[in-house]
N, C-alpha and C. Protein backbone atom coordinates (compact mmCIF):
# COMPACT_ATOMS: atom_id res chain seq x y z
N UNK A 1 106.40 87.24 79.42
CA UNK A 1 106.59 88.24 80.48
C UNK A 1 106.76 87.55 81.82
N UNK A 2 107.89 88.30 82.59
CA UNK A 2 107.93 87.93 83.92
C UNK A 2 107.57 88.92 84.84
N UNK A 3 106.59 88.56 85.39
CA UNK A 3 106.58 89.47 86.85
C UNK A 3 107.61 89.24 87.66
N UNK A 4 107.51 90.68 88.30
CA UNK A 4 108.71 91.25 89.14
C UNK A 4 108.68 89.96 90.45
N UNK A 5 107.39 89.75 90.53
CA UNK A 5 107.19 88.79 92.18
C UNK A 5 107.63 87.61 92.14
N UNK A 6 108.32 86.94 90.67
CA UNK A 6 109.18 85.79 90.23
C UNK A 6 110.66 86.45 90.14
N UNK A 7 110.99 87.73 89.42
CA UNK A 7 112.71 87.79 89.22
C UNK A 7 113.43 88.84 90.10
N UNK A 8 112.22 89.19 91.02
CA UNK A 8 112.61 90.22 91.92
C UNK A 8 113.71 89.19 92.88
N UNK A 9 112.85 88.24 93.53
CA UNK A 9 112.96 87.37 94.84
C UNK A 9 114.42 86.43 94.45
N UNK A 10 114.90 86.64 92.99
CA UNK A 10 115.66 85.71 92.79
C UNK A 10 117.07 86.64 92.78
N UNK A 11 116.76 88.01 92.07
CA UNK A 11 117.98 88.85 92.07
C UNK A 11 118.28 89.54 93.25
N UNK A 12 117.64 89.29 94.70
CA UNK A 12 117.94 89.75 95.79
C UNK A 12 118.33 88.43 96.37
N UNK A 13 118.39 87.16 95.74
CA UNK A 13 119.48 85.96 96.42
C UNK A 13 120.73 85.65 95.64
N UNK A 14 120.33 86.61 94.41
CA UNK A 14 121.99 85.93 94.01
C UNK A 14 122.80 87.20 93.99
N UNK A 15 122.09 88.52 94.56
CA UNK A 15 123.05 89.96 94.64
C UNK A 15 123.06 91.00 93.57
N UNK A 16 121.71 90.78 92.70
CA UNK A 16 122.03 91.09 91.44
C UNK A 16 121.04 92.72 91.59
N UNK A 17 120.50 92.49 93.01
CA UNK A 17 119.44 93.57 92.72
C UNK A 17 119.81 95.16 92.86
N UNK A 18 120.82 95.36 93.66
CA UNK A 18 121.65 96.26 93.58
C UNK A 18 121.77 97.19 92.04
N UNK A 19 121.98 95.95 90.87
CA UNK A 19 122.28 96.86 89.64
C UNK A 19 120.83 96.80 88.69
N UNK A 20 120.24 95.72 89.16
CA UNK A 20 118.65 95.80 88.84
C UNK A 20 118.21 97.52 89.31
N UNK A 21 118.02 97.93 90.30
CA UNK A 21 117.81 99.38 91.31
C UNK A 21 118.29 100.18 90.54
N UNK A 22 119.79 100.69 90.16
CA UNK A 22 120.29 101.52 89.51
C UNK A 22 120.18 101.08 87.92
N UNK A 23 119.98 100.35 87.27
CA UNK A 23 118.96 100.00 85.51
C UNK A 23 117.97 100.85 85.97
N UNK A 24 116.77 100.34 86.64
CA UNK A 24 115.70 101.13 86.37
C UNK A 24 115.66 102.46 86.61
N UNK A 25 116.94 102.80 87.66
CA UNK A 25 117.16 104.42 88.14
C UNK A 25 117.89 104.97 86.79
N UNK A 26 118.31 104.70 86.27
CA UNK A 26 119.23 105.27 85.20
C UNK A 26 118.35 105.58 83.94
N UNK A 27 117.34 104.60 83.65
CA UNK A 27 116.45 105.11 82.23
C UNK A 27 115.54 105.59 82.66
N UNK A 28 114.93 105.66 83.87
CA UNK A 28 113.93 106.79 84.20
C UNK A 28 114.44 107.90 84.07
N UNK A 29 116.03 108.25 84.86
CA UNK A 29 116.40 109.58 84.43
C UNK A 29 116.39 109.85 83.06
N UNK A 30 116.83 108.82 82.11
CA UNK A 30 117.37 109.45 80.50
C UNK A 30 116.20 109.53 80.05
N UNK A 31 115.35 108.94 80.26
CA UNK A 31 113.94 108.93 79.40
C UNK A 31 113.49 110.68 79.90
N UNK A 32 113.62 110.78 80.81
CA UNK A 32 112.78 112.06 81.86
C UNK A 32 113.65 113.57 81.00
N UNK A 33 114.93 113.08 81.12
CA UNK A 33 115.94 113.83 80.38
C UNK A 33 115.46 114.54 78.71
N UNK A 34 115.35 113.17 78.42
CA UNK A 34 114.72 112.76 76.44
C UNK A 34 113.77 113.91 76.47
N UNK A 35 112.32 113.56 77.38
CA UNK A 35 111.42 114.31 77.31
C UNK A 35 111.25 115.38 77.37
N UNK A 36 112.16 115.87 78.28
CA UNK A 36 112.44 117.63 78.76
C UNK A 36 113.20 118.35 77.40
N UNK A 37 113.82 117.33 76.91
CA UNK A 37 114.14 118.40 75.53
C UNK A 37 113.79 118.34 74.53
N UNK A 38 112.64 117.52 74.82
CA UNK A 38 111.46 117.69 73.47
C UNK A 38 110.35 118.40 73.83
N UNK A 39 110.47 119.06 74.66
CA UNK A 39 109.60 120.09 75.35
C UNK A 39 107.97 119.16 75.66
N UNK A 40 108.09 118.13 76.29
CA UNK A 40 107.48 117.47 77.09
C UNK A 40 107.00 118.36 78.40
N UNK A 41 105.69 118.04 78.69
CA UNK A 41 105.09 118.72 79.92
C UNK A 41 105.40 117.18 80.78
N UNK A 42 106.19 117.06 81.69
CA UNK A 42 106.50 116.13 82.70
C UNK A 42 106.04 115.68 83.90
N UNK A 43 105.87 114.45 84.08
CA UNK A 43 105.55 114.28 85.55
C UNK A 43 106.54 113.95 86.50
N UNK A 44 106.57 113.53 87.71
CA UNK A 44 108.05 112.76 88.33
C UNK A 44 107.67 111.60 88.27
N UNK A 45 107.98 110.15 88.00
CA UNK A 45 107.96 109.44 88.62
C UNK A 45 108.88 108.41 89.18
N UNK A 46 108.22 107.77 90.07
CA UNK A 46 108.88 107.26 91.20
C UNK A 46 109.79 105.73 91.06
N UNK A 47 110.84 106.13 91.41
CA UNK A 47 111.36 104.54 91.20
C UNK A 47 111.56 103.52 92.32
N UNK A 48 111.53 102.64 92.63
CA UNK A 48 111.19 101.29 93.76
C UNK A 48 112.53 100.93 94.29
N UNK A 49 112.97 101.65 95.38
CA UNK A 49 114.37 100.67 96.00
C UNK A 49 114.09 99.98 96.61
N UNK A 50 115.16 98.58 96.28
CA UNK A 50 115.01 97.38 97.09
C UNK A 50 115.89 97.74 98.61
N UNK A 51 115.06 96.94 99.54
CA UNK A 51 115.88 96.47 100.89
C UNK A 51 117.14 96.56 101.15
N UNK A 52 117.96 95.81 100.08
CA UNK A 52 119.26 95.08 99.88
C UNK A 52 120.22 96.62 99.36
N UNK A 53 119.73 97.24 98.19
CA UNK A 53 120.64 98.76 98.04
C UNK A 53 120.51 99.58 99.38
N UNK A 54 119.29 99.87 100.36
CA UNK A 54 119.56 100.30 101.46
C UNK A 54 120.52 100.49 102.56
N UNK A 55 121.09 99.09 102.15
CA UNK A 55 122.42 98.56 103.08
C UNK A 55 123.36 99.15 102.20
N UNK A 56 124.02 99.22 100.96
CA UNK A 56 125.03 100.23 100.39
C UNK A 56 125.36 101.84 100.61
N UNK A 57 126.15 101.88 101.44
CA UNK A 57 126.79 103.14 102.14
C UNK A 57 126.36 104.19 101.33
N UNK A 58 127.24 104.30 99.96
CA UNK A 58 127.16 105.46 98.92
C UNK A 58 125.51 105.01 98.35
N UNK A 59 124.58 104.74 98.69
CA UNK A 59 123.64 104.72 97.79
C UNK A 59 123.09 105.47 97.31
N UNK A 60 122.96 106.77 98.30
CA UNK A 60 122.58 108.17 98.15
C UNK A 60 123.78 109.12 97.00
N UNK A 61 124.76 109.12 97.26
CA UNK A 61 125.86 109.79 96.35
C UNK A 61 125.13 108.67 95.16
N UNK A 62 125.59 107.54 94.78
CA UNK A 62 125.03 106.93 93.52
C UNK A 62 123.91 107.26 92.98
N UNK A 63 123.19 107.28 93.34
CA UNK A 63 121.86 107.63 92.49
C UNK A 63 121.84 109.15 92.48
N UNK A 64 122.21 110.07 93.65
CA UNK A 64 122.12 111.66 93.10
C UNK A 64 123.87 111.57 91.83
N UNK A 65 124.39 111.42 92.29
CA UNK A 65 125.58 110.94 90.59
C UNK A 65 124.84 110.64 89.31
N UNK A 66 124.26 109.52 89.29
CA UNK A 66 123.73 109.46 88.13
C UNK A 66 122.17 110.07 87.49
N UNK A 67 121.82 110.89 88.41
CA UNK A 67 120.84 111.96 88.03
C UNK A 67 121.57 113.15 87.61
N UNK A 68 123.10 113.55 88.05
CA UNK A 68 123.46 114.71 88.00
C UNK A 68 124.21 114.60 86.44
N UNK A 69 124.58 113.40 86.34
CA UNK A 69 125.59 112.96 85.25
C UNK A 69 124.41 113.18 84.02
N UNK A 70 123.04 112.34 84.15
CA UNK A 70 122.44 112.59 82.99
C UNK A 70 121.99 113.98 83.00
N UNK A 71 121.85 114.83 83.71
CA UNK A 71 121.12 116.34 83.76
C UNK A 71 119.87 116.56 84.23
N UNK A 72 119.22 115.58 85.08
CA UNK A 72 117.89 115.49 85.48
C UNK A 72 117.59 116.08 86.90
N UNK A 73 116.61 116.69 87.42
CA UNK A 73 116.08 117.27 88.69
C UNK A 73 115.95 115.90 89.21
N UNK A 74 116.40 115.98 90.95
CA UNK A 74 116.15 114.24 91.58
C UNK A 74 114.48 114.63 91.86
N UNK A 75 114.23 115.90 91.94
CA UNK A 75 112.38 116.20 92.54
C UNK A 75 111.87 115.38 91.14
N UNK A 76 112.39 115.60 90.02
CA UNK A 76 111.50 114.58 89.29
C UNK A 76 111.72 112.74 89.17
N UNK A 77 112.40 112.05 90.30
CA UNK A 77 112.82 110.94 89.99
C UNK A 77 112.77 110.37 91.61
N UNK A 78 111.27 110.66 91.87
CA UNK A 78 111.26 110.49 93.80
C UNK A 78 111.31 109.07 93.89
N UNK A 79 112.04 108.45 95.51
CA UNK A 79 112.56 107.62 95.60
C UNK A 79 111.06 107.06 96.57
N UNK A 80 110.98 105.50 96.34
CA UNK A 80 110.13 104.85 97.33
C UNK A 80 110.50 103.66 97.79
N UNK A 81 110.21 103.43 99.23
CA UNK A 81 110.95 102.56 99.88
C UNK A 81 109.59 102.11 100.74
N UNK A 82 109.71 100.66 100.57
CA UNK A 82 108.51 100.12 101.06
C UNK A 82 108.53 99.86 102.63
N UNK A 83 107.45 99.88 103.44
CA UNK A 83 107.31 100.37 104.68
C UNK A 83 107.70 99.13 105.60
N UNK A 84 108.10 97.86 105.00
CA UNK A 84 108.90 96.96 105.78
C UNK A 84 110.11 96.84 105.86
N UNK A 85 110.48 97.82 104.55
CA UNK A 85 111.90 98.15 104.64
C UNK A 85 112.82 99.09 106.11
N UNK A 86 111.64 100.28 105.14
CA UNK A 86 111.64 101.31 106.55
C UNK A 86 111.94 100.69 107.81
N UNK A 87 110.96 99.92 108.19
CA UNK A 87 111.10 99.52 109.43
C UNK A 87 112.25 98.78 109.75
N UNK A 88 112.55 98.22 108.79
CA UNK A 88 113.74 97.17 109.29
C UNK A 88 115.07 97.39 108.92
N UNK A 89 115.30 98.65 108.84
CA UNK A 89 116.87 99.55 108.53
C UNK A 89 116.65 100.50 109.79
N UNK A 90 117.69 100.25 110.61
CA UNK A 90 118.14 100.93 111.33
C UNK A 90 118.75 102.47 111.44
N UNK A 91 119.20 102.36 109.93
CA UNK A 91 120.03 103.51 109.70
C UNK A 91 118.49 104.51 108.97
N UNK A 92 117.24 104.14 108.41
CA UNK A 92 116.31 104.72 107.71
C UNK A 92 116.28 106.11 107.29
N UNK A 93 116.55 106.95 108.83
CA UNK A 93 116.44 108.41 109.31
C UNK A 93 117.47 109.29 108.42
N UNK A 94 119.09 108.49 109.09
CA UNK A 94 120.12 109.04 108.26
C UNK A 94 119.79 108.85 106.57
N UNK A 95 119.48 107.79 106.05
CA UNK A 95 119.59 108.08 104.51
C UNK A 95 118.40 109.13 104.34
N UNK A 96 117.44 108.73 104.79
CA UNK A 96 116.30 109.36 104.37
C UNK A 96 116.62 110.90 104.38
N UNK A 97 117.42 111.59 105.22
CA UNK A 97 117.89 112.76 105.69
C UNK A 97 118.91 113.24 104.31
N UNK A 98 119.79 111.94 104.09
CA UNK A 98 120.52 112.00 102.86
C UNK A 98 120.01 112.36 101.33
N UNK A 99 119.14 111.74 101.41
CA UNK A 99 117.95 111.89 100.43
C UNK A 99 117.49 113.41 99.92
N UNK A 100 116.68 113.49 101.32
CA UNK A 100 116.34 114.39 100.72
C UNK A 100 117.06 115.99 100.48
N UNK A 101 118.13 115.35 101.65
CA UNK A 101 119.52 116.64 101.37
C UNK A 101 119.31 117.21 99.97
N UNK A 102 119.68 115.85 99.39
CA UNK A 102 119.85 115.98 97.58
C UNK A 102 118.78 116.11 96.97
N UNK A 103 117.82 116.39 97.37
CA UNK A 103 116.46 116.90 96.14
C UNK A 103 115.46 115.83 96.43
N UNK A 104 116.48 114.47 96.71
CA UNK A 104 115.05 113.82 96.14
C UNK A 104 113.63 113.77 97.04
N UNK A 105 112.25 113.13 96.84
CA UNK A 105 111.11 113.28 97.07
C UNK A 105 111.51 112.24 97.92
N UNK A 106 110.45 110.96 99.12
CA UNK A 106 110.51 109.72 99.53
C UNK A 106 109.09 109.52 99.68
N UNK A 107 108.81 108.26 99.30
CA UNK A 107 107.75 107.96 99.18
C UNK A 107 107.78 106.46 100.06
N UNK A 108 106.88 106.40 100.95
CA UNK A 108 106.97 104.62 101.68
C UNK A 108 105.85 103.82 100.89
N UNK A 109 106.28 102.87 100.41
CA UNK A 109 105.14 102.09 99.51
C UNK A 109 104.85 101.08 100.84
N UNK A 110 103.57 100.56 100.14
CA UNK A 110 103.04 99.17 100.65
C UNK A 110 102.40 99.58 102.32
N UNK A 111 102.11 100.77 102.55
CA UNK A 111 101.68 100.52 103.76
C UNK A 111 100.22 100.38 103.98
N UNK A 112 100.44 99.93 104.97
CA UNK A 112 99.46 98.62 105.83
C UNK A 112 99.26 97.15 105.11
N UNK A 113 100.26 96.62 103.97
CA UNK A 113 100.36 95.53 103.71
C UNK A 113 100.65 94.72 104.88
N UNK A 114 101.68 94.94 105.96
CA UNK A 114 101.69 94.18 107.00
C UNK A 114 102.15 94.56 108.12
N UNK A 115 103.09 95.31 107.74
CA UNK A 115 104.02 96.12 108.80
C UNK A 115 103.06 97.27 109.37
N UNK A 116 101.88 97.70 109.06
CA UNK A 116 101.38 98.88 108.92
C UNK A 116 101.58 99.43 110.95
N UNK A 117 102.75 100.49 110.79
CA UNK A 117 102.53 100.94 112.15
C UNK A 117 102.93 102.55 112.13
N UNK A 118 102.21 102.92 113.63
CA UNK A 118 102.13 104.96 113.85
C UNK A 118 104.09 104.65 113.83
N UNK A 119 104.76 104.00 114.49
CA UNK A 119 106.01 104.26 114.23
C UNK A 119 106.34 104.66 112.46
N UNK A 120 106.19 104.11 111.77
CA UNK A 120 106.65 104.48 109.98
C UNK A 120 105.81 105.96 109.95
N UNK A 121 104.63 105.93 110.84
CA UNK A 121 104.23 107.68 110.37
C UNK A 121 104.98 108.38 111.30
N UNK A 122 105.31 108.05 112.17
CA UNK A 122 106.28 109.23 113.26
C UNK A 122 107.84 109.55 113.05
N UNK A 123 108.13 108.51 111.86
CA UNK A 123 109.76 108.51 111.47
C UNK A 123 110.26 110.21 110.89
N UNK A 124 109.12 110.95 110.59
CA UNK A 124 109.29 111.85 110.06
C UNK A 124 110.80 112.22 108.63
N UNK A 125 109.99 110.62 108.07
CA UNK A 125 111.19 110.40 106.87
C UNK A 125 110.63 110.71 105.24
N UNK A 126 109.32 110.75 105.59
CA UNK A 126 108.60 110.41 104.38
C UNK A 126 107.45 111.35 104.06
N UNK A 127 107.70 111.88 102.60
CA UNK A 127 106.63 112.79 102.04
C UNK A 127 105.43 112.58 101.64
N UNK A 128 105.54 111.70 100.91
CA UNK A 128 103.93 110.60 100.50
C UNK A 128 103.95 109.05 101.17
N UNK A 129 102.73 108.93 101.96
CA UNK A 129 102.26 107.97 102.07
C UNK A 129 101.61 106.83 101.24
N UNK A 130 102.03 105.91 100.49
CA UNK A 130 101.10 105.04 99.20
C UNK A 130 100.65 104.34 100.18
N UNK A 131 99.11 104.01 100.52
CA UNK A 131 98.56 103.16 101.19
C UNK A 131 98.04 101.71 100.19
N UNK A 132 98.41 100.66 100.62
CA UNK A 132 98.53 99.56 100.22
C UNK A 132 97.08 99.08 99.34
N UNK A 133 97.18 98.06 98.52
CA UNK A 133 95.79 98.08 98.35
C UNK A 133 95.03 97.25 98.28
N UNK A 134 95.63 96.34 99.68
CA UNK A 134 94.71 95.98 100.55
C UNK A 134 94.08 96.47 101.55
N UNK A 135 94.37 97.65 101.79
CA UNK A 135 93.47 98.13 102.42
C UNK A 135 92.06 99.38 101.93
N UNK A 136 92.75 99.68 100.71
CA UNK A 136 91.33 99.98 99.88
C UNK A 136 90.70 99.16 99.61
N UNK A 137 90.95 98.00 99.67
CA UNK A 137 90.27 96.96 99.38
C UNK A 137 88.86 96.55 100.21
N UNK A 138 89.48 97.24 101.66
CA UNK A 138 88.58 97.70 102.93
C UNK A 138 87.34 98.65 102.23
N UNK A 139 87.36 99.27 101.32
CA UNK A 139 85.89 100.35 100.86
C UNK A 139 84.76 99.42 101.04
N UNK A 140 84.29 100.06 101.62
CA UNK A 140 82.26 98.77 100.95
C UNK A 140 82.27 98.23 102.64
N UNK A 141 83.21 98.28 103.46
CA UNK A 141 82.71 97.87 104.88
C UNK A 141 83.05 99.02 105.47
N UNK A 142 82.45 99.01 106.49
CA UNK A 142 82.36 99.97 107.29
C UNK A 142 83.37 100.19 108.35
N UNK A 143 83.82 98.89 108.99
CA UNK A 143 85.22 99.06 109.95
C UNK A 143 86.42 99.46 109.40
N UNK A 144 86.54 98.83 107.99
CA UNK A 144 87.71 99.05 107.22
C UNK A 144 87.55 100.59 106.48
N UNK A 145 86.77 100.92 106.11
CA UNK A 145 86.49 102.51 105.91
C UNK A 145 86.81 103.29 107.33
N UNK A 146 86.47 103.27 108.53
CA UNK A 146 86.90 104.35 109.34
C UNK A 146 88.30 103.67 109.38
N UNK A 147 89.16 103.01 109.12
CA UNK A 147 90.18 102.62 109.64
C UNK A 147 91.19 103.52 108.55
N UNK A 148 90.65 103.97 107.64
CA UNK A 148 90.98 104.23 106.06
C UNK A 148 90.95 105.84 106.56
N UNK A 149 90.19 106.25 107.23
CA UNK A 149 89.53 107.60 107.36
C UNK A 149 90.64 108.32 108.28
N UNK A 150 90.84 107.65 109.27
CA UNK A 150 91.76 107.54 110.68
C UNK A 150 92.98 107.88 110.19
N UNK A 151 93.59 106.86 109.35
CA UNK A 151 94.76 107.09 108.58
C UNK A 151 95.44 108.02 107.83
N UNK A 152 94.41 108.59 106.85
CA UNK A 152 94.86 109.48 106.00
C UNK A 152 94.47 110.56 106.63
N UNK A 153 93.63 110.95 107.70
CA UNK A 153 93.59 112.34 108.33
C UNK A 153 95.05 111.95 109.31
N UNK A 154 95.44 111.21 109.85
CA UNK A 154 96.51 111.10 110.51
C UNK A 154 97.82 111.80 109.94
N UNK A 155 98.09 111.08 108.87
CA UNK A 155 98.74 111.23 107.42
C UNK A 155 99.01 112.39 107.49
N UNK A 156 97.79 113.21 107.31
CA UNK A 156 97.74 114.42 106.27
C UNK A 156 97.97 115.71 108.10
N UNK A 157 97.73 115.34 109.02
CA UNK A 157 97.89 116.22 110.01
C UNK A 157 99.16 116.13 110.46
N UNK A 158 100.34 115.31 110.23
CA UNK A 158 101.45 114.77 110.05
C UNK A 158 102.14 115.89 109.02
N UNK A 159 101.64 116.43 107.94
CA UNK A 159 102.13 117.07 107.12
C UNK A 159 102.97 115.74 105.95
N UNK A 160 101.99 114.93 105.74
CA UNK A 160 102.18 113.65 104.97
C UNK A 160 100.89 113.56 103.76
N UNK A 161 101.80 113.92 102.48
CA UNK A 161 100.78 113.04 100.96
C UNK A 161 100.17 112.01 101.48
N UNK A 162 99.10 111.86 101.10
CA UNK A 162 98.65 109.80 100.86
C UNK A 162 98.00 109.79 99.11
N UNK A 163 99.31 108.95 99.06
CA UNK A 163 98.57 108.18 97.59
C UNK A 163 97.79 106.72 97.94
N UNK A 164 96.39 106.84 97.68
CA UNK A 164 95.62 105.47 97.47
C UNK A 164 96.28 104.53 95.66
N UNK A 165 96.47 102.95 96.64
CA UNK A 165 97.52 102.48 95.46
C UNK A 165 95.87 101.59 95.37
N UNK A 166 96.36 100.87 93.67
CA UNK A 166 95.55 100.03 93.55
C UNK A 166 94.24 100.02 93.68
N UNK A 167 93.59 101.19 92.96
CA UNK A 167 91.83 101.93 92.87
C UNK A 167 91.46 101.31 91.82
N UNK A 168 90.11 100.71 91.66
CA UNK A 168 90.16 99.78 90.52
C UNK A 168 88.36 100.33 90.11
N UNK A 169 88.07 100.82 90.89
CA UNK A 169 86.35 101.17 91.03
C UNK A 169 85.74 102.56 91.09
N UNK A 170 84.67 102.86 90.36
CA UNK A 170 84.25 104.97 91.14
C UNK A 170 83.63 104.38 92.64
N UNK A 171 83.36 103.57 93.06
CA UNK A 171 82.83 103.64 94.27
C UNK A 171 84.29 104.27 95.42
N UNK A 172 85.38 103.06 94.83
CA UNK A 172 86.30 103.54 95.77
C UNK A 172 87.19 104.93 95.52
N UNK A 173 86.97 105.31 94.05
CA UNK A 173 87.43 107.02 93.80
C UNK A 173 86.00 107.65 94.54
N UNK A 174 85.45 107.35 94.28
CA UNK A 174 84.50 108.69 95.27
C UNK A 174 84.81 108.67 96.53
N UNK A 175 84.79 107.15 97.32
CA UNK A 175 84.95 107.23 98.70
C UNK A 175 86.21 108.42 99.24
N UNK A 176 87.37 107.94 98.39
CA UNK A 176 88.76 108.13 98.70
C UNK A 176 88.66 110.09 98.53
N UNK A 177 88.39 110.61 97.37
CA UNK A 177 87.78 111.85 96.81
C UNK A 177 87.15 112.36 98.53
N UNK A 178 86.02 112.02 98.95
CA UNK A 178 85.58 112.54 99.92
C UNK A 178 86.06 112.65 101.09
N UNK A 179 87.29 111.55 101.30
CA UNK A 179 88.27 111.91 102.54
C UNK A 179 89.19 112.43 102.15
N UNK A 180 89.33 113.42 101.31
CA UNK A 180 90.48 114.38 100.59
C UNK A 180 92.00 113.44 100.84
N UNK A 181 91.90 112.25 99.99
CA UNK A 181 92.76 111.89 99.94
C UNK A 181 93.85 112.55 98.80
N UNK A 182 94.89 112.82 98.40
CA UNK A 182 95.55 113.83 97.45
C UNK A 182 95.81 113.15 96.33
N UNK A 183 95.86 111.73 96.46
CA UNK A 183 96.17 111.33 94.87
C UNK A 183 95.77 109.68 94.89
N UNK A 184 95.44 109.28 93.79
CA UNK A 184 94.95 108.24 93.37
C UNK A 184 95.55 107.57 92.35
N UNK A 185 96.08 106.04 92.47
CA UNK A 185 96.25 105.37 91.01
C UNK A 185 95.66 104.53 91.33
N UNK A 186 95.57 103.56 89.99
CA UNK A 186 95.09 102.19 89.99
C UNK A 186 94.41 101.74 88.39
N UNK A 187 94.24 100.58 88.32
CA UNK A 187 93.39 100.40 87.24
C UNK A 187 92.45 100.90 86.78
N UNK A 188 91.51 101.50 87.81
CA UNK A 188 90.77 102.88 87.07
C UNK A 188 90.90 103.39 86.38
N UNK A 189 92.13 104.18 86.03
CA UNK A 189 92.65 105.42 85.49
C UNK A 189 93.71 104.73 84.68
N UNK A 190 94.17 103.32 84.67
CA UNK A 190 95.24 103.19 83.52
C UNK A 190 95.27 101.78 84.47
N UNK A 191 96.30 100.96 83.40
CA UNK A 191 96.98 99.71 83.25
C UNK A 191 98.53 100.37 83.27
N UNK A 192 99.29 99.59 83.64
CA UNK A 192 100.85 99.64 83.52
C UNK A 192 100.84 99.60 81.92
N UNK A 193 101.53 100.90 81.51
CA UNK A 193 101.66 100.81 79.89
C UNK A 193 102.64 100.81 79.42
N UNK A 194 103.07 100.70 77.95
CA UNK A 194 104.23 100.25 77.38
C UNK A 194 104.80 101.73 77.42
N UNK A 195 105.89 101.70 77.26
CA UNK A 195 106.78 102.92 77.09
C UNK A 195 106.29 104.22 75.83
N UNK A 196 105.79 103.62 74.80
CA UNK A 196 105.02 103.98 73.41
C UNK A 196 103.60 104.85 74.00
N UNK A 197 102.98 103.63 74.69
CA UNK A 197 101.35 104.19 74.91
C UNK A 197 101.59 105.50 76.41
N UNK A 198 102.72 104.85 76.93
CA UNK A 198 103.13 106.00 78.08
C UNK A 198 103.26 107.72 77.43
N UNK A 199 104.37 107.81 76.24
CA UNK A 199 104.58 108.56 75.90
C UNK A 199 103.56 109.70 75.34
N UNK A 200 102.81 108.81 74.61
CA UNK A 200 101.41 109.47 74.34
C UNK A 200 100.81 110.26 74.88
N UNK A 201 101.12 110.22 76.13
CA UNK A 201 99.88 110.95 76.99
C UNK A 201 100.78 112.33 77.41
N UNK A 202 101.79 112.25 77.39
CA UNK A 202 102.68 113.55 77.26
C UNK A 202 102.69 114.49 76.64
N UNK A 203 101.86 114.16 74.90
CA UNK A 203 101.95 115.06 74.16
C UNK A 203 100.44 115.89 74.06
């Protein structure tokens, strides 16, 4: 197995990530597709655009195309774009606007990994917030907890989701639970699973 943090960094220098983006956009739809007509109770989930497809004009027509081509809702196939991206596309507003023209959800990953700023919450581009998880990582101190607290009431008075990424503990599901944060993943609640053990839980 390769992690993504080895073949990611390599297919965004040789140009390849572009069709890497639309692979993983394309079998999330057919799989999502598969399921719906096996009378699957469904969830959406979210697929990861790179930096580099941001800069492709039609990116928005492409990916609502190939949701429309396989027969899939884009509300079930929400798009996330990580919050250094955000920041560093100029154009952000317009796609994001494009986006969600067409159905889809937007989600900013990775925030407060580094970039963390009130500008990415004031863009008024983005539906869910995934807060990074290094900064849950902040639970168990006390500065990094109000800083946690600050945020997601910010977030949420914004008329902004926050998903806590990367929950690995009940200390930090209770914490997170009591600042009505709206959704939670992490190792807690599951491991990245195979497509097989995924399916399972559908039925």
């Amino acid at each position: 197995m390769i992690p993504p943090s080895k073949f990611i960094p390599l297919f965004e220098r040789n140009g390849m990530i572009k069709a890497l983006d639309e692979y993983v956009f394309r079998e999330v739809c057919t799989h999502q597709r598969r399921w719906l007509d096996e009378g699957k109770k469904i969830v959406p989930i979210s697929i990861n655009l790179s930096r580099a497809s941001l800069y492709f004009e039609s990116v928005v027509k492409r990916y609502h195309d190939i949701a429309r081509r396989i027969g899939i809702y884009t509300h079930l196939v929400p798009i996330e774009i990580t919050e250094s991206a955000a920041v560093d596309n100029d154009e952000i507003k317009s796609i994001a606007d494009k986006f969600h023209g067409n159905g889809f959800p937007l989600l900013v990953d990775d925030f407060g990994s580094g970039y963390s700023s009130l500008v990415t919450l004031n863009m008024k581009c983005f539906d869910t917030l995934k807060i990074d998880k290094s900064l849950i990582d902040y639970i168990g101190d006390s500065n990094g907890e109000r800083l946690l607290v600050h945020t997601i009431a910010l977030a949420k008075e914004l008329g902004i989701c926050v998903t806590a990424e990367g929950v690995e503990s009940q200390e930090q599901v209770e914490f997170l639970k009591n600042i009505d944060c709206d959704s939670i993943q992490g190792f807690y609640y599951s491991k990245p699973l195979p497509l097989t053990e995924y399916e399972m839980l559908l039925d």
